[in-house]
Protein backbone atom coordinates (compact mmCIF):
# COMPACT_ATOMS: atom_id res chain seq x y z
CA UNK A 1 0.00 0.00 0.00
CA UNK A 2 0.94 3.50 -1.10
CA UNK A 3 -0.42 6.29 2.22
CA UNK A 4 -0.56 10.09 0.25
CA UNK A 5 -1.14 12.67 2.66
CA UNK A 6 -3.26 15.08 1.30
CA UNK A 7 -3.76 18.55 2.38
CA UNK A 8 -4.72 22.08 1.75
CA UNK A 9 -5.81 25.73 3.63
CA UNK A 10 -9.21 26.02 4.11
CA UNK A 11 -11.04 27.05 0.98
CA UNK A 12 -7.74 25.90 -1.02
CA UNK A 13 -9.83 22.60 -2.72
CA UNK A 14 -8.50 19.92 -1.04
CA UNK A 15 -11.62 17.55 -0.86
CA UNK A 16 -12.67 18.10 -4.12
CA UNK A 17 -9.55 16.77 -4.96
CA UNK A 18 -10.28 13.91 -2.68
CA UNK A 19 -12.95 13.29 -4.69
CA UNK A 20 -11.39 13.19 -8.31
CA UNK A 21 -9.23 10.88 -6.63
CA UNK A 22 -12.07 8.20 -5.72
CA UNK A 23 -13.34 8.25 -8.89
CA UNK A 24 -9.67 7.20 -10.17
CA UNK A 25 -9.62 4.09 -7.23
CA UNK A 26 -7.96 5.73 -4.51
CA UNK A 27 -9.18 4.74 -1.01
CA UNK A 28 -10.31 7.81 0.78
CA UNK A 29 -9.19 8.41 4.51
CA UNK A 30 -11.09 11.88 5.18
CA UNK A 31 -9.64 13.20 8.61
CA UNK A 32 -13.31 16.01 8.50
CA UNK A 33 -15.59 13.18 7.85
CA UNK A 34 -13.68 11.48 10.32
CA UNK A 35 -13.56 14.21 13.07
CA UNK A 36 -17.29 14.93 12.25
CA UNK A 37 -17.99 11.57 13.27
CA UNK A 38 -16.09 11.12 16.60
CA UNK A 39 -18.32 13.84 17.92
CA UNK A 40 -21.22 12.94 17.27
CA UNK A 41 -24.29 12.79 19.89
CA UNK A 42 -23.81 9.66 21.82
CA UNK A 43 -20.51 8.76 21.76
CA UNK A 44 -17.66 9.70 24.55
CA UNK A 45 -15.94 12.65 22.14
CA UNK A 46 -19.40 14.14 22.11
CA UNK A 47 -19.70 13.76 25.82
CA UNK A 48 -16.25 15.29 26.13
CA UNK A 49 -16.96 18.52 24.16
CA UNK A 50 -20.53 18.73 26.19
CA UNK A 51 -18.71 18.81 29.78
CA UNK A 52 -15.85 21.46 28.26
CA UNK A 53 -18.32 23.74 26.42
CA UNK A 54 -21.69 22.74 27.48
CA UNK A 55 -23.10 26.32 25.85
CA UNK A 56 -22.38 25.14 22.32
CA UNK A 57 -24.69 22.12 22.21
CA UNK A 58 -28.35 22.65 21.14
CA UNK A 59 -30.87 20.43 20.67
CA UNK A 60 -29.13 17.66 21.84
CA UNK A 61 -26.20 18.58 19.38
CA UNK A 62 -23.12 20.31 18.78
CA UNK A 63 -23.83 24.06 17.18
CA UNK A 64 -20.29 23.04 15.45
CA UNK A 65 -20.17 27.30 13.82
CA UNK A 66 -20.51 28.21 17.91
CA UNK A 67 -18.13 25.91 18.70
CA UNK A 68 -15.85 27.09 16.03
CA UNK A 69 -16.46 30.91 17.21
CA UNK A 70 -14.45 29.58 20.39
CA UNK A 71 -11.76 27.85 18.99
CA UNK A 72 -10.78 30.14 16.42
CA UNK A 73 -10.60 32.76 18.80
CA UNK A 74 -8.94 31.24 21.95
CA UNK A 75 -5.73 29.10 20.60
CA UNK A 76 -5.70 27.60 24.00
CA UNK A 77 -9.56 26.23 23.15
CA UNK A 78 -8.37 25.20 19.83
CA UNK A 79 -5.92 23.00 21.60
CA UNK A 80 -8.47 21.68 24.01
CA UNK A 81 -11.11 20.70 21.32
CA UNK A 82 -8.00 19.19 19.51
CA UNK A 83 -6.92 16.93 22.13
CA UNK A 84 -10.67 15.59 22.23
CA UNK A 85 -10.40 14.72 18.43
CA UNK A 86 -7.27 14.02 16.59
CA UNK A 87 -6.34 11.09 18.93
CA UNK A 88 -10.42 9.68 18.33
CA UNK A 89 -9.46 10.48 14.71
CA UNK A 90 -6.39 9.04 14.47
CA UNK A 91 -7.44 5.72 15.47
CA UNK A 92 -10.80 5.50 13.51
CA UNK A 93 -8.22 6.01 10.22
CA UNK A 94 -5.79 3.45 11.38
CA UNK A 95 -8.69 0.98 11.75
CA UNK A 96 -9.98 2.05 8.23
CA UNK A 97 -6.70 2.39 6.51
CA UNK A 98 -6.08 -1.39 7.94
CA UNK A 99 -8.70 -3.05 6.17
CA UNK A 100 -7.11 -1.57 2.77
CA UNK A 101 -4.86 -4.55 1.65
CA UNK A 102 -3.24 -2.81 -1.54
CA UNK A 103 -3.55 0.48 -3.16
CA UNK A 104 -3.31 3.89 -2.76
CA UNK A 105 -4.67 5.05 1.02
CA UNK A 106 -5.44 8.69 0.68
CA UNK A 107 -5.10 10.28 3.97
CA UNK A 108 -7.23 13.53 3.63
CA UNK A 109 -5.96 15.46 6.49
CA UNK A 110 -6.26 19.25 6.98
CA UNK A 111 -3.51 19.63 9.52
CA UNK A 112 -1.24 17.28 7.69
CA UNK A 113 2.03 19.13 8.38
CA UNK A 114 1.17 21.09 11.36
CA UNK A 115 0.85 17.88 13.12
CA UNK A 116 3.82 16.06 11.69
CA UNK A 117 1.56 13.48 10.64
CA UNK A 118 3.22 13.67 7.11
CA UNK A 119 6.29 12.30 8.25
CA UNK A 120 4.35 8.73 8.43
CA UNK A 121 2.96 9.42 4.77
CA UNK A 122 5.33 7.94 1.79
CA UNK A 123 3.53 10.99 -0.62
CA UNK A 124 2.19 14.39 0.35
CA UNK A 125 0.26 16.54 -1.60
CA UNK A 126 -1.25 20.19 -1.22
CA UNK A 127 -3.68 21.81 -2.73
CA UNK A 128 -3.45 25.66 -3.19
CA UNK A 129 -5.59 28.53 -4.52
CA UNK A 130 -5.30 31.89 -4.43
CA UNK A 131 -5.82 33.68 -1.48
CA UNK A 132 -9.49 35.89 -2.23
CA UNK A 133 -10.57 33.09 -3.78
CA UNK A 134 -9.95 30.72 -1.12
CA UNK A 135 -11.63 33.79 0.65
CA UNK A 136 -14.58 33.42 -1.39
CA UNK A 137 -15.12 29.35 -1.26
CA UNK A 138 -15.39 29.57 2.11
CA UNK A 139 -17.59 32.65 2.51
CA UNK A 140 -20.21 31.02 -0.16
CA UNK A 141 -19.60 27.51 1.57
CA UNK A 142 -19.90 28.42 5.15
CA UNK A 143 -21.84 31.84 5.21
CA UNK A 144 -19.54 33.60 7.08
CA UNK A 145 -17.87 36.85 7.29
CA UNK A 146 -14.42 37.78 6.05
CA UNK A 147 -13.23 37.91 9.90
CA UNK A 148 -13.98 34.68 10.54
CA UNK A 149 -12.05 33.01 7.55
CA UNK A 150 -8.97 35.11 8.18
CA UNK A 151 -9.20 33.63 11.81
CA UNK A 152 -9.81 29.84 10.27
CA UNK A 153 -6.92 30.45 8.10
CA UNK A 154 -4.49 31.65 10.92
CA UNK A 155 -4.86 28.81 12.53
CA UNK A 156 -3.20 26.72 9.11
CA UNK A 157 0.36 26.66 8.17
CA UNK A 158 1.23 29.33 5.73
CA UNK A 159 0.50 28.00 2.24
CA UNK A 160 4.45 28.86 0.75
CA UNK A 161 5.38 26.57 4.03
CA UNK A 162 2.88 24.09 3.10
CA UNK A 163 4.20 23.74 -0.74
CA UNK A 164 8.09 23.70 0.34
CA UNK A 165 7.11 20.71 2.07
CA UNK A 166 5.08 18.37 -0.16
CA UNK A 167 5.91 16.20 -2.50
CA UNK A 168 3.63 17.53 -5.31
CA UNK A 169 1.49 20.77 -5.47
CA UNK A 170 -2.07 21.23 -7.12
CA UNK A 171 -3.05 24.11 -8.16
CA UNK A 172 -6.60 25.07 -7.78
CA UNK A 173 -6.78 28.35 -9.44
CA UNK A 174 -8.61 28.13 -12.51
CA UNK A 175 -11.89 26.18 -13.33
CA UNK A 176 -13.35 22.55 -12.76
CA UNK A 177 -11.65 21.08 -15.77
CA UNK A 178 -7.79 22.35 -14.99
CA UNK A 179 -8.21 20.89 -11.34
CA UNK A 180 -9.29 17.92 -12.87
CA UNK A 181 -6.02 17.91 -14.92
CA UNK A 182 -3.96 18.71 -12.71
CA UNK A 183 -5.45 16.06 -10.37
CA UNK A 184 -5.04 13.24 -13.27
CA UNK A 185 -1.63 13.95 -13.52
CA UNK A 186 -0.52 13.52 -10.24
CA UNK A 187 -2.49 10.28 -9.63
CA UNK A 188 -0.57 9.02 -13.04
CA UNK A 189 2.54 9.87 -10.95
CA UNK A 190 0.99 8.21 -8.15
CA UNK A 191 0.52 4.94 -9.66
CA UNK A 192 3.94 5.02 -11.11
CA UNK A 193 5.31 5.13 -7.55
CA UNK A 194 3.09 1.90 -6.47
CA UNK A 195 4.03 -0.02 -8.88
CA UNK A 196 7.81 0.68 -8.01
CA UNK A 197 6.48 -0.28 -4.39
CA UNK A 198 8.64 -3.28 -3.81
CA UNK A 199 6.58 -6.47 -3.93
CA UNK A 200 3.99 -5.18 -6.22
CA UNK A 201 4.00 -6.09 -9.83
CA UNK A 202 1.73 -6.02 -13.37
CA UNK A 203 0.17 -2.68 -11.83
């Protein structure tokens, strides 16, 4: 098995890519989806969240844009709600990621390099955009104001940092069709690189 860490800013196009990917056979690992999940009502992240910041859940639910109003802010918060999830994360991949015997594991994970987590990844990629149009993704996406996407974005290692580091760079800065491209090309590149995986062969 092949393990790409994939990554990109907020807004940058990073899932979308995740997505062209599946389509092309990769086995998606999404770290949201993931995170998303560990939190949900009725399990012990959920419960953990509820005792820390019992004025964000409504209806029986996190009010995950309150919660993010907190975190985003307060760096110590962020660190609090992170401690709650990338460890339930981290496992729930691992368990997934085991039951893939061969291909290409795509680990989609937004803090790929910020945690060091891309040092266990043979591949990283990053996705990157412009900077008002990242702007704009997220303001369409999310409904939210300027302020609050600048704050998001603080939180993420600088984009120049993020593209030093990878191992390939996608650049998301035209239409559908040129990410698409771009995207094909780099899973080409992938492939070649499994198939020079010692012990696989005929790939």
């Amino acid at each position: 098995m092949l393990r790409v860490g994939l990554t990109g800013g907020i807004g940058a196009g990073k899932s979308e890519v995740a997505r062209i990917f599946a389509r092309l056979g990769a086995n998606i690992v999404d770290a949201d989806q993931l995170a998303r999940e560990v939190v949900e009502p009725g399990t012990t992240g959920f419960a953990e969240v509820a005792q820390r910041w019992p004025q964000v859940i409504r209806d029986g639910a996190i009010d995950r844009p309150a919660l993010a109003a907190i975190v985003f802010a307060d760096a110590g918060e962020r660190e609090a709600l992170n401690a709650i999830v990338h460890p339930r994360v981290r496992a729930r991949a691992a368990e997934i990621e085991a039951g893939v015997k061969d291909g290409i594991a795509v680990q989609v994970v937004p803090l790929l390099f910020e945690s060091d987590y891309w040092k266990q990844c043979d591949v990283t990629i990053v996705v990157v955009a412009p900077l008002e149009m990242r702007i704009a993704r997220v303001q369409a996406r999310d409904g939210v104001g300027r302020e609050d996407v600048a704050k998001r974005m603080a939180a993420q290692i600088d984009p120049e940092d993020a593209r030093a580091k990878a191992t390939y760079v996608i650049e998301n800065a035209g239409d559908y069709s040129q990410l698409e491209r771009a995207s094909r090309a780099v899973w080409s590149s992938l492939q070649d690189r499994y198939c020079r995986t010692p012990g696989q062969t005929g790939r």
